[in-house]
C-alpha atoms as a PDB file:
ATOM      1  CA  UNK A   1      -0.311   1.447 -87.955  1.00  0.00           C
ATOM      2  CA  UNK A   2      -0.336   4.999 -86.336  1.00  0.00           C
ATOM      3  CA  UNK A   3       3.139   4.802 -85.812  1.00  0.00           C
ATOM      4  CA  UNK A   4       3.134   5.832 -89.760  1.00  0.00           C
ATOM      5  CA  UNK A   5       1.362   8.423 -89.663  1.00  0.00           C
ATOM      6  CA  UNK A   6       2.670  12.150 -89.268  1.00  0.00           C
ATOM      7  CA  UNK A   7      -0.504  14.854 -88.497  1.00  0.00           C
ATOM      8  CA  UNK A   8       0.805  18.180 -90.275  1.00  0.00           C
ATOM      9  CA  UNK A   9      -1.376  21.301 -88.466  1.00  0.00           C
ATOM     10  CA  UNK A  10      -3.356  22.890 -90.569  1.00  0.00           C
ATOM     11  CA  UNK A  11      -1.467  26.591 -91.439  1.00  0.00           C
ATOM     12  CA  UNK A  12      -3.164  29.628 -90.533  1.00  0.00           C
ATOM     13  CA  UNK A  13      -2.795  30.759 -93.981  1.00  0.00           C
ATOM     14  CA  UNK A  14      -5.480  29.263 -96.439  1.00  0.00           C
ATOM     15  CA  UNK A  15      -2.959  28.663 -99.275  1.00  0.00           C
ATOM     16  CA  UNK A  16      -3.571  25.730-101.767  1.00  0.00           C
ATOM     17  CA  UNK A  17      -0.823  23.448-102.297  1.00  0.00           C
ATOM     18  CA  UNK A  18      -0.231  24.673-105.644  1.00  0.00           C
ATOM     19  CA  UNK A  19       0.874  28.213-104.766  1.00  0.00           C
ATOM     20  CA  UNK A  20       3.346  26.921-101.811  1.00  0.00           C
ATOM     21  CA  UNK A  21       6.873  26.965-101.770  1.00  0.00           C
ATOM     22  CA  UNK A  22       7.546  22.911-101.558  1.00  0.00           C
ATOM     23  CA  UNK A  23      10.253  20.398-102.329  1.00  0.00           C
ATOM     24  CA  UNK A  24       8.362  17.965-104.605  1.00  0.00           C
ATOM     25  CA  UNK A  25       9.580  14.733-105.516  1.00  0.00           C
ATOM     26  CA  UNK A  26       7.591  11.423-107.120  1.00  0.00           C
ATOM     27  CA  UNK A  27       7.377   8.004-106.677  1.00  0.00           C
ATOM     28  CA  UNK A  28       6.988   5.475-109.994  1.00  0.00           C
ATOM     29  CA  UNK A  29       6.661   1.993-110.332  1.00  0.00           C
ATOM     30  CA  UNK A  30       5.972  -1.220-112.304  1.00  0.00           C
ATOM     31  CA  UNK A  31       5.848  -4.842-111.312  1.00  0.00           C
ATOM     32  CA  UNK A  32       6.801  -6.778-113.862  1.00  0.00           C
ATOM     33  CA  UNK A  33      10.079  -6.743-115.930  1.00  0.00           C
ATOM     34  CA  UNK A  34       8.564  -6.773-119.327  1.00  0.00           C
ATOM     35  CA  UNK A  35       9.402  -4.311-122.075  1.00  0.00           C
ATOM     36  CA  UNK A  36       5.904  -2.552-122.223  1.00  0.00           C
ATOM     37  CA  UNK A  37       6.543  -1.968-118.737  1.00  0.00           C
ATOM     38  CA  UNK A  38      10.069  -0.638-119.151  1.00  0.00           C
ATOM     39  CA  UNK A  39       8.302   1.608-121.610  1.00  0.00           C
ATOM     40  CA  UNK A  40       6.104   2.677-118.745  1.00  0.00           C
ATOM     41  CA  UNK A  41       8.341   3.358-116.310  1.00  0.00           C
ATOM     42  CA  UNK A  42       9.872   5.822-118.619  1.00  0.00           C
ATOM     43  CA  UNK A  43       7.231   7.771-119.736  1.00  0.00           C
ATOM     44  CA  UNK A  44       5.948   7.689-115.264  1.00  0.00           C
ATOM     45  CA  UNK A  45       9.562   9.576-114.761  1.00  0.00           C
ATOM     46  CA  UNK A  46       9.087  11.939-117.866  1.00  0.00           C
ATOM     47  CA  UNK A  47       5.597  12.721-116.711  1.00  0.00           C
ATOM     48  CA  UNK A  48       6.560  13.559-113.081  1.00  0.00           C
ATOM     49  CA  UNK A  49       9.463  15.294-113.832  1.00  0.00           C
ATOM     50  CA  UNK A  50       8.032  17.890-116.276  1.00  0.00           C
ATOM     51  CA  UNK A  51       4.878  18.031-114.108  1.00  0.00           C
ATOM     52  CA  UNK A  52       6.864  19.384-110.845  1.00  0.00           C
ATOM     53  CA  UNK A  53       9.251  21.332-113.066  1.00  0.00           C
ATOM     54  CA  UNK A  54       6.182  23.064-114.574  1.00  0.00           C
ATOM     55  CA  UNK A  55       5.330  25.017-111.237  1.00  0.00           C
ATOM     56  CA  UNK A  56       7.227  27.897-110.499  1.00  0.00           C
ATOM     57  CA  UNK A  57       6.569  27.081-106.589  1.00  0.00           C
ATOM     58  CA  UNK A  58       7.700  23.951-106.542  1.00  0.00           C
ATOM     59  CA  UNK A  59      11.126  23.115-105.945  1.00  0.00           C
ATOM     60  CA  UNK A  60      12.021  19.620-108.143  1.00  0.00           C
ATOM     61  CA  UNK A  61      14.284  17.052-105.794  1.00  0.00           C
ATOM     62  CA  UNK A  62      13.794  13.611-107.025  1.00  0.00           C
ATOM     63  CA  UNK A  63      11.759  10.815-108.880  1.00  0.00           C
ATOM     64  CA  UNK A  64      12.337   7.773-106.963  1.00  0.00           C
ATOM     65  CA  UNK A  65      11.920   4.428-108.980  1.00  0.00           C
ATOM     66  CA  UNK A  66      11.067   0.374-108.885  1.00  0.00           C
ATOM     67  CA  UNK A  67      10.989  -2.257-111.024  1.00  0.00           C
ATOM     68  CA  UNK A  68       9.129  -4.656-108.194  1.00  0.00           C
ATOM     69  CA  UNK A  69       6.254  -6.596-106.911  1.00  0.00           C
ATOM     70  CA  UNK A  70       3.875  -4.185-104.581  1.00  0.00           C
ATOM     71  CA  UNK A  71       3.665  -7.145-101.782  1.00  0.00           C
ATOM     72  CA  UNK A  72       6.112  -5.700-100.103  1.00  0.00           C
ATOM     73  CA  UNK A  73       7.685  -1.736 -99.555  1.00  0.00           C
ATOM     74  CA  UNK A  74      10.514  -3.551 -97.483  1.00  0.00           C
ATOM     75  CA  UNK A  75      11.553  -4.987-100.941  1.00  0.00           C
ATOM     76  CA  UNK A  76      11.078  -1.641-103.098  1.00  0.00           C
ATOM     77  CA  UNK A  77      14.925   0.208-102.904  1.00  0.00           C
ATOM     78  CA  UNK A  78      13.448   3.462-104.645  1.00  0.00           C
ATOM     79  CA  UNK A  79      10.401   3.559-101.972  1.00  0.00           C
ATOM     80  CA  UNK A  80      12.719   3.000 -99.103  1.00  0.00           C
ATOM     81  CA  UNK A  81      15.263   5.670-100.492  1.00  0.00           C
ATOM     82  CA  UNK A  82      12.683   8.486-100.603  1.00  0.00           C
ATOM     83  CA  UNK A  83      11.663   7.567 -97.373  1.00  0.00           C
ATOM     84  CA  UNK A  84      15.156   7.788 -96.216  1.00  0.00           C
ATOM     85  CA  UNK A  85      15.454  11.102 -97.917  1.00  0.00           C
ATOM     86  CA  UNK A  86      12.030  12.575 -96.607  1.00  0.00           C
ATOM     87  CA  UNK A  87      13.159  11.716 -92.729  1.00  0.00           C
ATOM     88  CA  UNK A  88      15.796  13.604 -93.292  1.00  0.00           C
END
């Protein structure tokens, strides 16, 4: 499993992650298909969204999305997407 993990130095500067100049994006999901979900879903991306737009050092990309089981990440198209999008 350490081949998934990425150690990030600690910076010199003592800065919280809050006043940082970062690309934020979120990840949402629900596992079933039924409306209340659906409904949840919704108000996951509407949450995320205004939550990253809210701070002036953050830099809003994405919210990446599933409707999907959580067996399996291999079968989660939104999950794999971002990952996609962070390695790059």
């Amino acid at each position: 499993m350490s081949g998934y993990v990425i150690k990030i130095p600690q910076e010199k500067e003592n800065r919280t992650i809050w006043s940082r100049q970062l690309r934020v994006a979120a990840y949402c999901r629900v596992s079933t298909p039924y409306e209340e979900q659906q409904k949840s879903l919704e108000k996951q991306i509407k949450y995320f969204t205004q939550y990253i737009k809210r701070n002036p050092f953050w830099r809003f990309v994405a919210v990446y999305a599933d409707n999907a089981s959580g067996l399996h990440a291999k079968n989660r198209p939104g999950y794999q997407k971002m990952l996609k999008d962070c390695r790059k």
